[in-house]
N, C-alpha and C. Protein backbone atom coordinates (compact mmCIF):
# COMPACT_ATOMS: atom_id res chain seq x y z
N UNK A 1 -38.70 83.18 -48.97
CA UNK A 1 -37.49 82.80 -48.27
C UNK A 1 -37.28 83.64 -47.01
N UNK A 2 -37.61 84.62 -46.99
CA UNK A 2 -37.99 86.21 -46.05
C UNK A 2 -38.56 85.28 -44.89
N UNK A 3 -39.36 84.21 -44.71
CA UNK A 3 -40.17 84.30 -43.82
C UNK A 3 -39.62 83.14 -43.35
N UNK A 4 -39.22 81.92 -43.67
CA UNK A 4 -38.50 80.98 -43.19
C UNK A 4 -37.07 81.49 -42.46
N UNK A 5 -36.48 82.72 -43.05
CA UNK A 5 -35.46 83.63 -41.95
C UNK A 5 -36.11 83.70 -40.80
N UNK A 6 -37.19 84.76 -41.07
CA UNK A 6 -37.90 84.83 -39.69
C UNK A 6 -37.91 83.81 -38.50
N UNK A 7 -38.59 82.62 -39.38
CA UNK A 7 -39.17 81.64 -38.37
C UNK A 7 -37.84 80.87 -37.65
N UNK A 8 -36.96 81.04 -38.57
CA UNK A 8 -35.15 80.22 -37.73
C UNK A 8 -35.21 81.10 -36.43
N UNK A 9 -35.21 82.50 -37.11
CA UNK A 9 -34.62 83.44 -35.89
C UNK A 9 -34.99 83.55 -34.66
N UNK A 10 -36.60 83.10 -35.33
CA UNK A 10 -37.75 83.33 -33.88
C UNK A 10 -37.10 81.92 -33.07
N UNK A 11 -36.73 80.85 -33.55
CA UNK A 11 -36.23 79.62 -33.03
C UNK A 11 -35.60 79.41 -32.54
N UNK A 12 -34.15 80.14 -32.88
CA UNK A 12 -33.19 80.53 -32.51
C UNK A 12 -33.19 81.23 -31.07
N UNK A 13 -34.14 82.63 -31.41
CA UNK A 13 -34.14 83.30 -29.78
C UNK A 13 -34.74 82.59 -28.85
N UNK A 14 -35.72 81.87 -29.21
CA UNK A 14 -36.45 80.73 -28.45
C UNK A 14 -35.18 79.99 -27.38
N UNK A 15 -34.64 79.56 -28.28
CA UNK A 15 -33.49 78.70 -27.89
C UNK A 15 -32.59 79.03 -26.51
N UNK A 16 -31.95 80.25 -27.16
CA UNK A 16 -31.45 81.25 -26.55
C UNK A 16 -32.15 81.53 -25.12
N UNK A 17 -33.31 82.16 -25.29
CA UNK A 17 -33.60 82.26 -23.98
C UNK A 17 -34.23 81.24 -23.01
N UNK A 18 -34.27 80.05 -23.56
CA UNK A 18 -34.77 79.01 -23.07
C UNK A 18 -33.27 78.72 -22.22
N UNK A 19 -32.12 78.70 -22.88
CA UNK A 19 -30.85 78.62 -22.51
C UNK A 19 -30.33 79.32 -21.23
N UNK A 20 -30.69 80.52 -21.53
CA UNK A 20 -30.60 81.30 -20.54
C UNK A 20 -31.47 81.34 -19.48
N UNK A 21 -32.50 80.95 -19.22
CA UNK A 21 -33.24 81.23 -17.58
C UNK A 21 -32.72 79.83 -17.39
N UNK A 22 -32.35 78.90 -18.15
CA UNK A 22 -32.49 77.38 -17.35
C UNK A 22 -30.78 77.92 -16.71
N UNK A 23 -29.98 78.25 -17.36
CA UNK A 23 -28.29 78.90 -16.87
C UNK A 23 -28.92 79.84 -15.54
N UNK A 24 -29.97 80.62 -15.42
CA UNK A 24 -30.01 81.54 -14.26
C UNK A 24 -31.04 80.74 -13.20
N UNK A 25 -31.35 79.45 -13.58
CA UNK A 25 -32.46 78.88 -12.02
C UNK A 25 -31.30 77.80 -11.52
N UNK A 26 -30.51 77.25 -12.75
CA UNK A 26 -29.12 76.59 -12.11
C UNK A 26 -28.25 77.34 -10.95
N UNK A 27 -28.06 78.16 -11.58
CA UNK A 27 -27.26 79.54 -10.79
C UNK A 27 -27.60 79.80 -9.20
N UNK A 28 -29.15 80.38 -9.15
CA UNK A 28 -29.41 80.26 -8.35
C UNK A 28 -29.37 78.94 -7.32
N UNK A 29 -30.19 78.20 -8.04
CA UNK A 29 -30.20 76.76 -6.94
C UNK A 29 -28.67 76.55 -6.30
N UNK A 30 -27.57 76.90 -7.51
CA UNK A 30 -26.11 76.33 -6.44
C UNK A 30 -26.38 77.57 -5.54
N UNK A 31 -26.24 79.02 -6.12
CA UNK A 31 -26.03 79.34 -4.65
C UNK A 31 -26.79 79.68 -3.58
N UNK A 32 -28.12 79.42 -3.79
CA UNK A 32 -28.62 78.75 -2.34
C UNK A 32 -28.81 77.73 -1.52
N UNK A 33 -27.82 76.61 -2.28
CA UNK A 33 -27.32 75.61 -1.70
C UNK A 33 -26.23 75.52 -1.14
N UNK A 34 -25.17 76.49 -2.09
CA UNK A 34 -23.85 76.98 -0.82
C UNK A 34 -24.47 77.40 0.35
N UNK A 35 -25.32 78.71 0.18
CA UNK A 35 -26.00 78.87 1.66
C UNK A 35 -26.22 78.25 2.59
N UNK A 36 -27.25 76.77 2.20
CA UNK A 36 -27.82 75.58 3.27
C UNK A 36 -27.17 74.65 3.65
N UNK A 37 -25.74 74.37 2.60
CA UNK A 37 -24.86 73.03 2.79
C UNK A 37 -23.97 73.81 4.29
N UNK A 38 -24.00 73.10 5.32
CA UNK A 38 -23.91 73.83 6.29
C UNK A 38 -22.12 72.94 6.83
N UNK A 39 -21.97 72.04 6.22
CA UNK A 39 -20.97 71.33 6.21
C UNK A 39 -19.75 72.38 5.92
N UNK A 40 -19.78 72.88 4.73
CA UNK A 40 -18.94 73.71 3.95
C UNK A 40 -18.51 75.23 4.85
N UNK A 41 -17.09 75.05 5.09
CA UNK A 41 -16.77 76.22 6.03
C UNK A 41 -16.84 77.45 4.95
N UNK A 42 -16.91 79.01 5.73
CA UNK A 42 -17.09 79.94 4.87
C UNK A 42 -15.91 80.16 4.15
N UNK A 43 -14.86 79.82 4.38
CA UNK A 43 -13.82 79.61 2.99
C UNK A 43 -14.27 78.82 1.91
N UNK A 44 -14.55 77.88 1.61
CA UNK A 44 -14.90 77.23 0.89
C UNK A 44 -16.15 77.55 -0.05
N UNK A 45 -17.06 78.46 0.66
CA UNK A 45 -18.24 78.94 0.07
C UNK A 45 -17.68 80.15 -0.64
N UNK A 46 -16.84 81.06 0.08
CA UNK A 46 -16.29 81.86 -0.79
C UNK A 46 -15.61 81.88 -1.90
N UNK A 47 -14.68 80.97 -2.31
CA UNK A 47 -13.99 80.46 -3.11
C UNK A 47 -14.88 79.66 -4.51
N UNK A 48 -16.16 79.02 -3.34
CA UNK A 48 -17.76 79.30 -4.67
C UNK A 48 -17.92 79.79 -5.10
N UNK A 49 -17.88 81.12 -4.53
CA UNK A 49 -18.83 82.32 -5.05
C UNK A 49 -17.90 83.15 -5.66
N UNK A 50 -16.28 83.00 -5.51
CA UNK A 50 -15.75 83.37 -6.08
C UNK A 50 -15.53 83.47 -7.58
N UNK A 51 -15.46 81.95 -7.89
CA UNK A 51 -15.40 81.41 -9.21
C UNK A 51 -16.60 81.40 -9.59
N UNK A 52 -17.77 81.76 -9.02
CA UNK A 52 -19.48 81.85 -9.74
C UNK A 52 -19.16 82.79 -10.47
N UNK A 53 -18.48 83.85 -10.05
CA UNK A 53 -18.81 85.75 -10.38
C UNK A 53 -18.04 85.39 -11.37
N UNK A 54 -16.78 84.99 -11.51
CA UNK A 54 -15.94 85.09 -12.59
C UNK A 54 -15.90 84.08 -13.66
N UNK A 55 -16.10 82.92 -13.12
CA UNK A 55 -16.40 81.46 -14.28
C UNK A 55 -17.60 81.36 -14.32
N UNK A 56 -18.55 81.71 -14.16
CA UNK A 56 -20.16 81.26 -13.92
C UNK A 56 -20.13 79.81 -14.48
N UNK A 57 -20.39 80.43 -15.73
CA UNK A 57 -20.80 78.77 -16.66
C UNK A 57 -20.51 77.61 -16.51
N UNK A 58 -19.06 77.84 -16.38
CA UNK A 58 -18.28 76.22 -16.40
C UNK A 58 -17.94 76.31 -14.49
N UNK A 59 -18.42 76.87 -13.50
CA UNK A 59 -18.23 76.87 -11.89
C UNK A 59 -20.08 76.25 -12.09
N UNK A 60 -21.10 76.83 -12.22
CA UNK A 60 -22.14 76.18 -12.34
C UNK A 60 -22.03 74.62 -12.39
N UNK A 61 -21.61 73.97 -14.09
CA UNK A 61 -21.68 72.56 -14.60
C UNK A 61 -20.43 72.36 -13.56
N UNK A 62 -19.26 72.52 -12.84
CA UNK A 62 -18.50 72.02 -12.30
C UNK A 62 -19.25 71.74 -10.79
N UNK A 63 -20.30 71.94 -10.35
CA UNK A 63 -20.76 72.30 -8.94
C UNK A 63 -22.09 71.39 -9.15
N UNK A 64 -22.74 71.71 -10.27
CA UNK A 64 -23.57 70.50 -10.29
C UNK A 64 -23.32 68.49 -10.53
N UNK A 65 -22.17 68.68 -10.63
CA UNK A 65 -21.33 67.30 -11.02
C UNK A 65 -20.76 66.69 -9.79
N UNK A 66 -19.81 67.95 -9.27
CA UNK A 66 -18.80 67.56 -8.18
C UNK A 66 -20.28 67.73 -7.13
N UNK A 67 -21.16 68.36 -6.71
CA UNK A 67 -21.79 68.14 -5.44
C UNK A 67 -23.24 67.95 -5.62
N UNK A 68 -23.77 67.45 -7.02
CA UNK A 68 -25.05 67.19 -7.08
C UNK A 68 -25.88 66.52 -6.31
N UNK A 69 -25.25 65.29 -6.07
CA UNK A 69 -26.46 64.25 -5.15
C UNK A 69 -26.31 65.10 -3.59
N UNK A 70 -25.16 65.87 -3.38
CA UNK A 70 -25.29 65.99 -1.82
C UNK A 70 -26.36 67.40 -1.90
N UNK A 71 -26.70 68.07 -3.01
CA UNK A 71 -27.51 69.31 -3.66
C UNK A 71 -28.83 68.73 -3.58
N UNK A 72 -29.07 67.66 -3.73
CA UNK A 72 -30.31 66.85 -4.14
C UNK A 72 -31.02 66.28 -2.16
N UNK A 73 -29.85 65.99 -1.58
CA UNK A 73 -30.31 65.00 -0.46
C UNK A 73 -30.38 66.58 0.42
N UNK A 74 -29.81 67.59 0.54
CA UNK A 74 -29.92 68.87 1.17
C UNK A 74 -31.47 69.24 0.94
N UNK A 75 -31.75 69.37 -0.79
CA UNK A 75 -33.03 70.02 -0.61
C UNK A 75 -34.15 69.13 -0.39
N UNK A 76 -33.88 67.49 0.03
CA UNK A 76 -34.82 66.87 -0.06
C UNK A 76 -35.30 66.80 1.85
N UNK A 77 -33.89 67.14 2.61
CA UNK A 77 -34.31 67.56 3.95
C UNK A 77 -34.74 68.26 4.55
N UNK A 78 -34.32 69.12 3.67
CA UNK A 78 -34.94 70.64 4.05
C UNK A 78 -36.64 70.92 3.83
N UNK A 79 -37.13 70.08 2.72
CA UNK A 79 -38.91 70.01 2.16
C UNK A 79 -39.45 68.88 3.31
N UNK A 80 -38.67 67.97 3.80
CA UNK A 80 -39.20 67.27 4.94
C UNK A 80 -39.51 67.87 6.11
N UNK A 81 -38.01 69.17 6.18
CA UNK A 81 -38.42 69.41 7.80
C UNK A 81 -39.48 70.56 7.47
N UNK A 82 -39.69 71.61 6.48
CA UNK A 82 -40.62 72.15 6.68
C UNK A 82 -41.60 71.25 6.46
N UNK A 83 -42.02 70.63 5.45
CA UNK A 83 -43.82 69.69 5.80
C UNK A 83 -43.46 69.43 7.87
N UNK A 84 -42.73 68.74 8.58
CA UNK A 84 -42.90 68.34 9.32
C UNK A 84 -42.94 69.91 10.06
N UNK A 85 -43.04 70.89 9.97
CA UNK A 85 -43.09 72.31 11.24
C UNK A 85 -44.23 72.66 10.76
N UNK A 86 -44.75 72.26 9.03
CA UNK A 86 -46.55 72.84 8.90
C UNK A 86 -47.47 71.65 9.58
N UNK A 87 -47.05 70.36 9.63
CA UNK A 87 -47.84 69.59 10.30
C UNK A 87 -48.03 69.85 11.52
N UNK A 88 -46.63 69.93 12.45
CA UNK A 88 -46.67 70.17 14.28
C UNK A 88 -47.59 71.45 13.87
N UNK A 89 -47.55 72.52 13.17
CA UNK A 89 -48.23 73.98 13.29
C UNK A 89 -49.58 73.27 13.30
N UNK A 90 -50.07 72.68 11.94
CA UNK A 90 -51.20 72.42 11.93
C UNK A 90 -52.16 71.56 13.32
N UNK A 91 -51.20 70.91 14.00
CA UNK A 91 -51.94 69.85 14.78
C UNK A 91 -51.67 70.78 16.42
N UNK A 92 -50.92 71.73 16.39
CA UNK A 92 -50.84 72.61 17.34
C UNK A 92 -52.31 73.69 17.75
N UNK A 93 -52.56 74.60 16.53
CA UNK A 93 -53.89 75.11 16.26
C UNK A 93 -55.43 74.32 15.54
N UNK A 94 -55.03 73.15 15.70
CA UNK A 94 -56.44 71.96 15.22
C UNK A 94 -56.80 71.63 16.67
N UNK A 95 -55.91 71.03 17.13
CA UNK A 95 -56.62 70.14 18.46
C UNK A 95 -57.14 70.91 19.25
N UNK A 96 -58.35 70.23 19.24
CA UNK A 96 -59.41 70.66 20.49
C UNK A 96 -59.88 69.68 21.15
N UNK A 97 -60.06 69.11 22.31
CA UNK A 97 -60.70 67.93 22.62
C UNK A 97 -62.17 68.16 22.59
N UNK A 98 -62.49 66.46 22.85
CA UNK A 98 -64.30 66.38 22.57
C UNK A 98 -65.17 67.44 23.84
N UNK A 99 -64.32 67.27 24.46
CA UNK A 99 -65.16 68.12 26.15
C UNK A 99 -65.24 69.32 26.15
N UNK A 100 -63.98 69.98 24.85
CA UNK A 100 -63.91 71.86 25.08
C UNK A 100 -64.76 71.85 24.28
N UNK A 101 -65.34 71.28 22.99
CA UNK A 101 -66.02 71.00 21.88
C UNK A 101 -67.18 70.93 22.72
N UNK A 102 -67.75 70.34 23.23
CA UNK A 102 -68.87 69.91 24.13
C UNK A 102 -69.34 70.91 25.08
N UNK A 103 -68.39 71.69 25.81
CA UNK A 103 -68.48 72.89 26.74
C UNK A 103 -68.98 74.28 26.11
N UNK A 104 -68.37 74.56 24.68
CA UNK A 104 -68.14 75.54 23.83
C UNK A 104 -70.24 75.54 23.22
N UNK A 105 -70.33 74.08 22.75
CA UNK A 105 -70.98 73.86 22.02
C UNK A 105 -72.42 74.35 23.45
N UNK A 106 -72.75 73.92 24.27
CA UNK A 106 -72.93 74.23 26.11
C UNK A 106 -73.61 75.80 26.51
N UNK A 107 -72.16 76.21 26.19
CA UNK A 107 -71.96 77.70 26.44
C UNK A 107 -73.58 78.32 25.47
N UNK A 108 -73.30 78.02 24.08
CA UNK A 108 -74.16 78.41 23.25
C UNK A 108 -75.55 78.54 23.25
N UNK A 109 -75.63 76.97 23.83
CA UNK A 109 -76.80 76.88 23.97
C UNK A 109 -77.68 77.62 25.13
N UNK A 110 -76.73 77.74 26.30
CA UNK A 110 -77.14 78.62 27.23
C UNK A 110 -77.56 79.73 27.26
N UNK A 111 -77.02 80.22 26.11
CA UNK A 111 -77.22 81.35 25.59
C UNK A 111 -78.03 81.73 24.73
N UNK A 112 -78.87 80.53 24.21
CA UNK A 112 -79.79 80.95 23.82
C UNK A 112 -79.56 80.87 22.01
N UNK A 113 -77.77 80.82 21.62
CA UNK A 113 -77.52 80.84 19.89
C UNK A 113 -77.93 79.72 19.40
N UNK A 114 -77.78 78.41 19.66
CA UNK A 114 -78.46 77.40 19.05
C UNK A 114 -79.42 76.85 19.42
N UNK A 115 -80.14 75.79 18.83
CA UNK A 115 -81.37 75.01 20.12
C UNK A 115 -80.74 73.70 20.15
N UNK A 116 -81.65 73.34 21.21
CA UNK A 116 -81.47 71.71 21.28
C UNK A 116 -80.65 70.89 20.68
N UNK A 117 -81.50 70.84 19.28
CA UNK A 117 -81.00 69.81 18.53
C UNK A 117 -79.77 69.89 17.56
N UNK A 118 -79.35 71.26 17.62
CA UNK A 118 -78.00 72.01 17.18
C UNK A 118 -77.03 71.68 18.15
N UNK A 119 -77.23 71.75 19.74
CA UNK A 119 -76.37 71.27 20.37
C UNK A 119 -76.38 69.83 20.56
N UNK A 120 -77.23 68.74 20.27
CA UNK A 120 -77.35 67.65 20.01
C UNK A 120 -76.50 66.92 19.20
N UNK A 121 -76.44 67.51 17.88
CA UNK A 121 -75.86 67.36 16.43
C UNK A 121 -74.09 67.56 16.52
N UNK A 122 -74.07 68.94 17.92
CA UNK A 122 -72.58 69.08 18.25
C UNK A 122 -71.70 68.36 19.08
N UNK A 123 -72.51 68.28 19.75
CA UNK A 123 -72.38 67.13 20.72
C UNK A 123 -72.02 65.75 20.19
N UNK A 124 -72.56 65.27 19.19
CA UNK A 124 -72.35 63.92 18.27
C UNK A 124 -71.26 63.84 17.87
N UNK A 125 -71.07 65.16 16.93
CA UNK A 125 -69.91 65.05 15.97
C UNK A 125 -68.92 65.64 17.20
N UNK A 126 -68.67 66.03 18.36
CA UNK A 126 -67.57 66.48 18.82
C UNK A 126 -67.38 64.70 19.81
N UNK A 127 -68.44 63.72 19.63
CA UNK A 127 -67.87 62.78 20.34
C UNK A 127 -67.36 61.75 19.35
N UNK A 128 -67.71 62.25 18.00
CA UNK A 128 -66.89 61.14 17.16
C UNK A 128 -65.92 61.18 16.18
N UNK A 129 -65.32 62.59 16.89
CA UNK A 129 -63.58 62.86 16.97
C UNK A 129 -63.07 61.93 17.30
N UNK A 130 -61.58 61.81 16.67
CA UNK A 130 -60.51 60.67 17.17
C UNK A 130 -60.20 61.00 18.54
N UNK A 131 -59.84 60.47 19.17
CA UNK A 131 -59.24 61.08 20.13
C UNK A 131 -57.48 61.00 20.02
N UNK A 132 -57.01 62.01 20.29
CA UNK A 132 -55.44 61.98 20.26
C UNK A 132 -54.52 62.18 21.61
């Protein structure tokens, strides 16, 4: 009977702390969404954060109810505009045209680092880049 105690208890704390980090990533998410909701004057955020410190629990479930979907459409703009500043980044340090590709590839050969048919091969693939 000793060991079926055990196994409740172990279940139990299971529970418990399963309870608790999902209460502390809630927590967080509102208030770094007071942060980003940029609508909300700093009275109003204060008066958040007011009742976070002192009501947590029931200011949490009251904040995910009363401003969920606008919680939801915030962080769904915010993952757009960064993908869209790693893309401009990415297509900022990618582009090279076929001719610097071609010049570069040029240079090399002049020099003696590749032969011929290395600059041949570069030459190909730098002319059957897209062009943008």
């Amino acid at each position: 009977m000793n060991i079926l105690s055990d196994v409740g208890s172990l279940l139990w704390y299971t529970l418990l702390i399963f309870a608790f980090v999902s209460y502390l990533i809630a927590l967080f998410s509102v208030i770094s969404d007071l942060f980003r909701d940029q609508a909300l004057n700093g009275w109003i955020k204060a008066l958040w954060l007011l009742f976070l410190f002192f009501i947590p629990f029931l200011t949490v479930l009251v904040y995910l109810v009363a401003r969920g979907k606008g919680m939801a459409e915030r962080q769904v703009a915010q993952a757009r505009r960064a993908q869209g500043e790693a893309e401009s980044y990415i297509r900022s340090v990618a582009e090279v045209s076929p001719a610097q590709s071609i010049a570069d590839a040029k240079k090399l050969l002049d020099n003696g680092v590749i032969t011929t048919e290395e600059f041949e091969m570069l030459k190909a693939k730098a002319l059957a880049l897209p062009v943008r």
